[in-house]
Protein backbone atom coordinates (compact mmCIF):
# COMPACT_ATOMS: atom_id res chain seq x y z
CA UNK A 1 -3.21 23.47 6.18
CA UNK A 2 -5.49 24.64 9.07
CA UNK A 3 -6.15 22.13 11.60
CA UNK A 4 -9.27 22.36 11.51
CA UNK A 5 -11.75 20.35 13.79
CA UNK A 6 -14.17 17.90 12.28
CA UNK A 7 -15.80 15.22 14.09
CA UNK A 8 -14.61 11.54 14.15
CA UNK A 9 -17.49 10.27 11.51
CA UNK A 10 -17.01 12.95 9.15
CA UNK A 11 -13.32 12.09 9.36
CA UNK A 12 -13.71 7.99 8.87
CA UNK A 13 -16.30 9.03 6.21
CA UNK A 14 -13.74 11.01 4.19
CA UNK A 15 -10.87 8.58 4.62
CA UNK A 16 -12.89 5.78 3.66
CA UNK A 17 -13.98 7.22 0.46
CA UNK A 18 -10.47 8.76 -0.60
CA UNK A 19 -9.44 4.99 -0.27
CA UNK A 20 -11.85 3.51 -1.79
CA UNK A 21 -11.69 5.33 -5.46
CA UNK A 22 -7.79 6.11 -5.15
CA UNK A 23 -7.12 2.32 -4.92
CA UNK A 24 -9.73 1.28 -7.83
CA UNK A 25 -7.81 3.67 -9.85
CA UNK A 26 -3.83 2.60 -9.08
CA UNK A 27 -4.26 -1.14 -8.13
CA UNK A 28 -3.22 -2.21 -11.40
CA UNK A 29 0.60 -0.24 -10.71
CA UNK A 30 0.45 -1.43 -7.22
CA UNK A 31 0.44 -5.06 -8.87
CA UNK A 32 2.87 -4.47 -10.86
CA UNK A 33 4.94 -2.87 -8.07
CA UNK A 34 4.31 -6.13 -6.12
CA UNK A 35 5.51 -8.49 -8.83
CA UNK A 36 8.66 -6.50 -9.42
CA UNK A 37 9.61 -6.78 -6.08
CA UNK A 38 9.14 -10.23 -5.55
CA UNK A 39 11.37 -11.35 -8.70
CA UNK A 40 14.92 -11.94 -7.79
CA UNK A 41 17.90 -12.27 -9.85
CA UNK A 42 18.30 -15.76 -12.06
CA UNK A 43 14.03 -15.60 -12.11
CA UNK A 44 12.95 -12.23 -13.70
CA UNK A 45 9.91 -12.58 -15.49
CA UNK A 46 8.72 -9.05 -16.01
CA UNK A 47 11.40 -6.13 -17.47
CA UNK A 48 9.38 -3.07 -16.77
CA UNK A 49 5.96 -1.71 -15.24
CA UNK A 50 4.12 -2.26 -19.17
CA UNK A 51 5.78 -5.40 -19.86
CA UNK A 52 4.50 -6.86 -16.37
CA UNK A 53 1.15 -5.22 -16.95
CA UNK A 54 1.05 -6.55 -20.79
CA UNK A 55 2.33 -10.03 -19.52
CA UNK A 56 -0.55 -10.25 -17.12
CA UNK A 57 -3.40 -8.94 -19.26
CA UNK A 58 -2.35 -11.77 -21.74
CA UNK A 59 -2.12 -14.39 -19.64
CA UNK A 60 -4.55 -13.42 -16.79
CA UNK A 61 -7.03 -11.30 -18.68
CA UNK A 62 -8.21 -7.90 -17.63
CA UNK A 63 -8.95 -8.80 -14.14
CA UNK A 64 -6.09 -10.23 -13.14
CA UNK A 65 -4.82 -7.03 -13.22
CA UNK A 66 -7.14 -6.53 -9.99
CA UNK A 67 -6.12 -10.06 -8.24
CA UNK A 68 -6.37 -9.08 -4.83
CA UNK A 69 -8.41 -5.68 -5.17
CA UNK A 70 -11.20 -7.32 -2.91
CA UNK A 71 -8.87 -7.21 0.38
CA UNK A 72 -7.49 -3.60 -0.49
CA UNK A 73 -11.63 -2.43 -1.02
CA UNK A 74 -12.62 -3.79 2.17
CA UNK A 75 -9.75 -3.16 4.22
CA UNK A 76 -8.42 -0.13 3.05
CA UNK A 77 -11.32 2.18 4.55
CA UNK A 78 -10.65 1.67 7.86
CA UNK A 79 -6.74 2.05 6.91
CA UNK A 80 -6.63 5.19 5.46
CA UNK A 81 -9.26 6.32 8.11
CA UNK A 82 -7.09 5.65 10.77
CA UNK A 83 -4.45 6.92 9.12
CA UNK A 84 -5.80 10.49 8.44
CA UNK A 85 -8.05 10.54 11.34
CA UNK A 86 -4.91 9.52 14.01
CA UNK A 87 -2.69 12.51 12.25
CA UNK A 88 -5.24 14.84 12.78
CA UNK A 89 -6.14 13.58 16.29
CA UNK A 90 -2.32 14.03 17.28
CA UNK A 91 -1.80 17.19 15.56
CA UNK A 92 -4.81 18.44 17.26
CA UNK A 93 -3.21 16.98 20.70
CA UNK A 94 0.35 18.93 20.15
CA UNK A 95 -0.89 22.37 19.26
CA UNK A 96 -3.26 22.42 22.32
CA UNK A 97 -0.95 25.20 23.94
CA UNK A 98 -2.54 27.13 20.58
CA UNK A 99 0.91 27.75 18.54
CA UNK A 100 1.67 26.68 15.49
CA UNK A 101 3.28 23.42 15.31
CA UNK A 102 6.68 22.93 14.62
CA UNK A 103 8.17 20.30 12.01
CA UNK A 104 9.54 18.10 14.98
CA UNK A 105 6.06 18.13 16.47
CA UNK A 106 4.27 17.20 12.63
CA UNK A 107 6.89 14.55 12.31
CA UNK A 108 5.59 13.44 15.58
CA UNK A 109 1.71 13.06 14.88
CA UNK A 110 2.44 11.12 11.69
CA UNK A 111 4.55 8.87 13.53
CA UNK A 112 1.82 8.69 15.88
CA UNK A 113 -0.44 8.21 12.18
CA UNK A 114 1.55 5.42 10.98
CA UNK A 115 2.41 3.21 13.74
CA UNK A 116 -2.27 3.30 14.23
CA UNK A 117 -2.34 2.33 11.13
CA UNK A 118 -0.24 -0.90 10.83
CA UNK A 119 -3.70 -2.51 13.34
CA UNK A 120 -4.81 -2.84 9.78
CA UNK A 121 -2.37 -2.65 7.08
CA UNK A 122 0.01 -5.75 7.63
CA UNK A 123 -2.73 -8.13 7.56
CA UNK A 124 -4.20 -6.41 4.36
CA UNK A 125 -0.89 -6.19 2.89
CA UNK A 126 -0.18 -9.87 3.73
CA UNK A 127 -3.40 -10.86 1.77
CA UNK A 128 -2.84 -8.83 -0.99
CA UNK A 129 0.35 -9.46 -1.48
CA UNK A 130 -0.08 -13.74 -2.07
CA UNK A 131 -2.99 -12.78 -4.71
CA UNK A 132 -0.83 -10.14 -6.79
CA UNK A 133 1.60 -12.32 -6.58
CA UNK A 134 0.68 -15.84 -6.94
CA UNK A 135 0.02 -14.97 -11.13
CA UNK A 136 3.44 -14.35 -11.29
CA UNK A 137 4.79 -17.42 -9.71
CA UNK A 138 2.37 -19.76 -12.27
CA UNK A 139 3.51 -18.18 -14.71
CA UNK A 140 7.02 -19.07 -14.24
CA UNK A 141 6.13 -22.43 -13.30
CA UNK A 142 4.80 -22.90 -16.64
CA UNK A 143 7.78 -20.77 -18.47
CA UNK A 144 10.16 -23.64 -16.48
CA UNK A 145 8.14 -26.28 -17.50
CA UNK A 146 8.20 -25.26 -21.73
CA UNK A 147 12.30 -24.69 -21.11
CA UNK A 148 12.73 -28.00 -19.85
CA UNK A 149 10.89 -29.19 -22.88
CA UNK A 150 8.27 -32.19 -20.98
CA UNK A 151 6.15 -33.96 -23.03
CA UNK A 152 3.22 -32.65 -24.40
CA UNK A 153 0.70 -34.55 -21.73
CA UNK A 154 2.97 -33.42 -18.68
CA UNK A 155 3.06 -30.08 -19.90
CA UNK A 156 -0.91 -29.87 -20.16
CA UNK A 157 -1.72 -31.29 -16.82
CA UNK A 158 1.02 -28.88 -15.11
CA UNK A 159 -0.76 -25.86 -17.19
CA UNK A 160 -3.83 -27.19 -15.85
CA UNK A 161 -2.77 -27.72 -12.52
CA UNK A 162 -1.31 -24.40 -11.88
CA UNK A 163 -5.03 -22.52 -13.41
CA UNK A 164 -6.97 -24.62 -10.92
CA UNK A 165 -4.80 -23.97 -8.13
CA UNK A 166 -5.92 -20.32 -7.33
CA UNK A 167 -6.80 -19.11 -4.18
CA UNK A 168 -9.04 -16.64 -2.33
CA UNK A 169 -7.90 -14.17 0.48
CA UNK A 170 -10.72 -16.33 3.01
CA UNK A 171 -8.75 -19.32 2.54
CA UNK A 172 -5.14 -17.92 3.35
CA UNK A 173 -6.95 -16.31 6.18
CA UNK A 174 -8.63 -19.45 7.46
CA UNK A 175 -5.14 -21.46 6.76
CA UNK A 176 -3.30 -19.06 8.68
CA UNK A 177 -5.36 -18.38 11.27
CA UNK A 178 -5.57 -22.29 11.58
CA UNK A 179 -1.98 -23.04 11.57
CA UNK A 180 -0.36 -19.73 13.17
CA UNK A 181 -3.40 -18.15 15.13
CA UNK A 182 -3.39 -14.24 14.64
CA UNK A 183 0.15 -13.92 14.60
CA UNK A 184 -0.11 -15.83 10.77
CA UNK A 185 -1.73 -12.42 9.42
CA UNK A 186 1.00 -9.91 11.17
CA UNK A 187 3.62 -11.71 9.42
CA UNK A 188 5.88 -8.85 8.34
CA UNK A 189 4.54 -6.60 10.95
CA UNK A 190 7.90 -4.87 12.21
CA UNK A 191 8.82 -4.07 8.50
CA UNK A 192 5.38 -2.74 8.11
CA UNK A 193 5.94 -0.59 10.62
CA UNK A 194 9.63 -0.04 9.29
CA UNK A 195 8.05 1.33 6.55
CA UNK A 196 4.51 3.08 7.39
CA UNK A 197 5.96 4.91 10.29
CA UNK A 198 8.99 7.03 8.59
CA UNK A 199 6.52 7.30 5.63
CA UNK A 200 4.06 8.85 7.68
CA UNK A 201 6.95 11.08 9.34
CA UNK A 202 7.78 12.44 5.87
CA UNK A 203 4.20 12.81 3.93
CA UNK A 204 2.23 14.26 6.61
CA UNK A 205 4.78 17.52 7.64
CA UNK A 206 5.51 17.91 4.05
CA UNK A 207 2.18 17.76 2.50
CA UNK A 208 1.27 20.75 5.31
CA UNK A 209 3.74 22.37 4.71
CA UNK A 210 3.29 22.60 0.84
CA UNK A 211 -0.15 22.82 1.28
CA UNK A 212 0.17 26.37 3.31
CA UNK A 213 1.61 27.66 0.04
CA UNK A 214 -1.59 27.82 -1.47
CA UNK A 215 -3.88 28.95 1.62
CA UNK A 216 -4.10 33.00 1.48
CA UNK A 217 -4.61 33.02 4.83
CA UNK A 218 -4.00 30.76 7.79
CA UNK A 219 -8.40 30.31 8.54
CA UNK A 220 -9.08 29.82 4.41
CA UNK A 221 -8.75 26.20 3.11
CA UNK A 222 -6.25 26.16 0.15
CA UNK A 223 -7.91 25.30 -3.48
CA UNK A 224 -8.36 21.93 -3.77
CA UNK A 225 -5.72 21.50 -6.66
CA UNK A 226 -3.46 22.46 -3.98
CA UNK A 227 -4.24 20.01 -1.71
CA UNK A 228 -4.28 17.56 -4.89
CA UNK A 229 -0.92 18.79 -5.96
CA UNK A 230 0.42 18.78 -2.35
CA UNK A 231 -0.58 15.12 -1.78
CA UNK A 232 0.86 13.92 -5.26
CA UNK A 233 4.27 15.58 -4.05
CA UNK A 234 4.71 14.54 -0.77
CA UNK A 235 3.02 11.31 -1.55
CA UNK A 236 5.57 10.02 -4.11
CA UNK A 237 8.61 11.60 -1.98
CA UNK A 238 7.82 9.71 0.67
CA UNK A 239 7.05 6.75 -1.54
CA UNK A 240 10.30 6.52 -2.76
CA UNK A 241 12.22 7.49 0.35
CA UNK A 242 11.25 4.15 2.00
CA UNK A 243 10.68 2.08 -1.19
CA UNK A 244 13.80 -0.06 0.50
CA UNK A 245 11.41 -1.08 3.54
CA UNK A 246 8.72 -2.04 1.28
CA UNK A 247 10.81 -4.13 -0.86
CA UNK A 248 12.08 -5.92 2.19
CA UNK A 249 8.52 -5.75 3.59
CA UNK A 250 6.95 -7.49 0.61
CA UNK A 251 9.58 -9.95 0.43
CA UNK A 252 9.00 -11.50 4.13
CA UNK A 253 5.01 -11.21 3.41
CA UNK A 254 5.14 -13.47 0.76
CA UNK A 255 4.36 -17.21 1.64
CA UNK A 256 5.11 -18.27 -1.56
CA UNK A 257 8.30 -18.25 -3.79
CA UNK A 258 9.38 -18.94 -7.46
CA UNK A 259 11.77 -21.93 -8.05
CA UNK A 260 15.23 -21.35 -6.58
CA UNK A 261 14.26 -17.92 -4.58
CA UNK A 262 15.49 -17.12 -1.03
CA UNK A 263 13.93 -17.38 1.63
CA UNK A 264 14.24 -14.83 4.76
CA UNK A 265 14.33 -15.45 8.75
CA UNK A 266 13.93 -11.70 9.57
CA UNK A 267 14.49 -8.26 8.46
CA UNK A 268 18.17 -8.21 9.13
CA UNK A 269 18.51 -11.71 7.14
CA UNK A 270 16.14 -10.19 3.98
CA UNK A 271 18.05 -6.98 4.22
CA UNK A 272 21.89 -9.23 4.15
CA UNK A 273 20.82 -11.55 1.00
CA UNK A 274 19.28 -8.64 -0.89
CA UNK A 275 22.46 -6.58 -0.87
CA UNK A 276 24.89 -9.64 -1.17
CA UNK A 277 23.19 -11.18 -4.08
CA UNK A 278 20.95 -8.61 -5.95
CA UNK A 279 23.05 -5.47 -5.12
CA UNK A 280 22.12 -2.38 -3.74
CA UNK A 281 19.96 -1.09 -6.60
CA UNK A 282 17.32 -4.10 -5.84
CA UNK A 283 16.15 -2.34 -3.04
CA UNK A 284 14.59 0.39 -5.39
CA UNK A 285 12.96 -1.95 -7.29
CA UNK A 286 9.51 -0.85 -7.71
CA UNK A 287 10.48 2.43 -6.53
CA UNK A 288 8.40 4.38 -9.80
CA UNK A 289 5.70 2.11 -9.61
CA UNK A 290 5.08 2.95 -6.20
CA UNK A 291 5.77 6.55 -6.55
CA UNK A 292 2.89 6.52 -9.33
CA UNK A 293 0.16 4.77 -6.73
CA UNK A 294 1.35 6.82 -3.82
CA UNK A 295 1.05 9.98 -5.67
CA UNK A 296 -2.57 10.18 -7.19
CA UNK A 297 -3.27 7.68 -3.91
CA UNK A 298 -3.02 10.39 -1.38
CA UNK A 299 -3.60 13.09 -4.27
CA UNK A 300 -7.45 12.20 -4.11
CA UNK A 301 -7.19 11.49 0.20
CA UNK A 302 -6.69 14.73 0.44
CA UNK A 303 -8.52 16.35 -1.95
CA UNK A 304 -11.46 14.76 -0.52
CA UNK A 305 -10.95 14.64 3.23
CA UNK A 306 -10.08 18.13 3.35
CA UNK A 307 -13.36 19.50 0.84
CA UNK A 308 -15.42 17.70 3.10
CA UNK A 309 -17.70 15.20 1.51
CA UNK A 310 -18.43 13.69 4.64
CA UNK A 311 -20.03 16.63 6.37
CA UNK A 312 -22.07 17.27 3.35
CA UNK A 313 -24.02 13.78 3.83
CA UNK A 314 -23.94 14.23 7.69
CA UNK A 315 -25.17 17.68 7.57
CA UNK A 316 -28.45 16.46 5.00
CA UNK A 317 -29.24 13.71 8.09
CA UNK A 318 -32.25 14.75 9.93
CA UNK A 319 -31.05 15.81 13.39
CA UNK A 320 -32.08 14.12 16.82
CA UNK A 321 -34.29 16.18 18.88
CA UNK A 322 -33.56 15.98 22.42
């Protein structure tokens, strides 16, 4: 792609939208993705993406498919904004000498992308995480209650107990903030940047890269099924090359756990019990299902940061006379 200069608004503008409809259309797989992560061996309540996605609709209804959408909506406009706007910003700051920029120096401005962005994704991730996950711990609270066969009054109040016991991302936030100050909603934060940063490395060099493939020439803007294409590609490559860090990530963001699951002091101790007791494999679990929300994700960032919505609006404002 060109690196082409647009101003800051236009470029919070653009990343804000691409956010906003790429994660109303994938939240439902990033739920799922969640979920599968979080089950360990001895607990597993969901097989596949569809059976955790049929499991929930029947249970949880429609919406519960979107349990936690709320904190991704609001937060995730100034995420991806940073995000694109701090690659572009450091590209922009590397090619100043006027050459082309080399791979090393791309890897180096999405480094510079993804460790900006973390301000804002850990403590979103943290939220979201304990809402798409919390219908997946009652509902093998009430699978353990039916197997050990209690008595027909027990078993309602438990059923009832665990439908009344749901909770909103304001009150983690106020229970965290009250208990652990800030540092309660950067729990997880050096895996979040374990994983953000070397995702950022990979997706931002490759998707300009592939995206010069479909640019005639270096000063025209490639089609914008390019771009789409482009940011599928990289997107899910990337995805998958650090699924590992996000299964270790989700696992230390989650407050909560299912009966008999670990527990984990650190990345190091997370990283030991996964491979000891679930095997190597675990640490791909969820690796499709994030592959499919990374892909159209950043497939519809970048078709719409790079056409340029955002300069369309600010163009049509009247202009300040001086």
């Amino acid at each position: 792609m060109a690196d082409k200069q647009i101003s800051l608004p236009a470029k919070l503008i653009n990343g804000g939208i691409a956010g906003l409809i790429g994660v109303t259309c994938v939240f439902p797989i990033d739920l799922a993705k969640t979920r599968l992560q979080n089950q360990q061996n001895g607990q597993r309540m969901y097989t596949s993406m569809s059976d955790c996605l049929i499991k929930t609709i029947r249970s949880e209804g429609y919406f519960g498919m979107y349990r936690g959408a709320a904190v991704n909506l609001t937060l995730v406009t100034p995420e991806k904004a940073i995000k694109l706007a701090a690659n572009d910003f450091f590209r922009y700051r590397l090619s100043k000498d006027g050459k082309k920029l080399t791979l090393l120096k791309e890897m180096l401005a999405g480094c510079g992308a993804g460790t900006c962005q973390v301000i804002v994704t850990t403590p979103m991730e943290m939220l979201k995480i304990q809402l798409q996950d919390a219908g997946r711990i009652e509902a093998q609270k009430k699978l353990m209650a039916a197997q050990a066969q209690l008595s027909s009054t027990t078993s309602a109040g438990a059923a009832e107990s665990v439908v009344e016991t749901r909770t909103t991302a304001t009150q983690i936030t106020r229970e965290l903030l009250r208990s652990k100050g800030i540092a309660g909603l950067y729990k997880g934060l050096g895996a979040t940047l374990l994983r953000d940063v070397p995702f950022s490395i990979v997706y931002f060099p490759l998707f300009a890269n592939l995206n010069k493939l479909g640019q005639k020439s270096p000063d025209v803007k490639a089609p914008f099924y390019v771009s789409f294409l482009s940011g599928c590609l990289a997107g899910s490559t990337a995805a998958v090359a650090v699924n590992p860090c996000d299964v270790i990530k989700t696992r230390l963001q989650s407050l909560k756990r299912g009966v008999n699951e670990d527990t984990y002091s650190g990345i190091l101790d997370c990283t030991r019990k996964i491979w000891q007791k679930e095997g190597p494999l675990a640490f791909l679990k969820g690796a499709y299902c994030r592959a499919l929300v990374i892909a159209p994700l950043f497939g519809i960032a970048q078709v719409i940061y790079f056409i340029g919505i955002a300069e369309f609006f600010l163009d049509m404002l009247p202009k300040r006379r001086d």
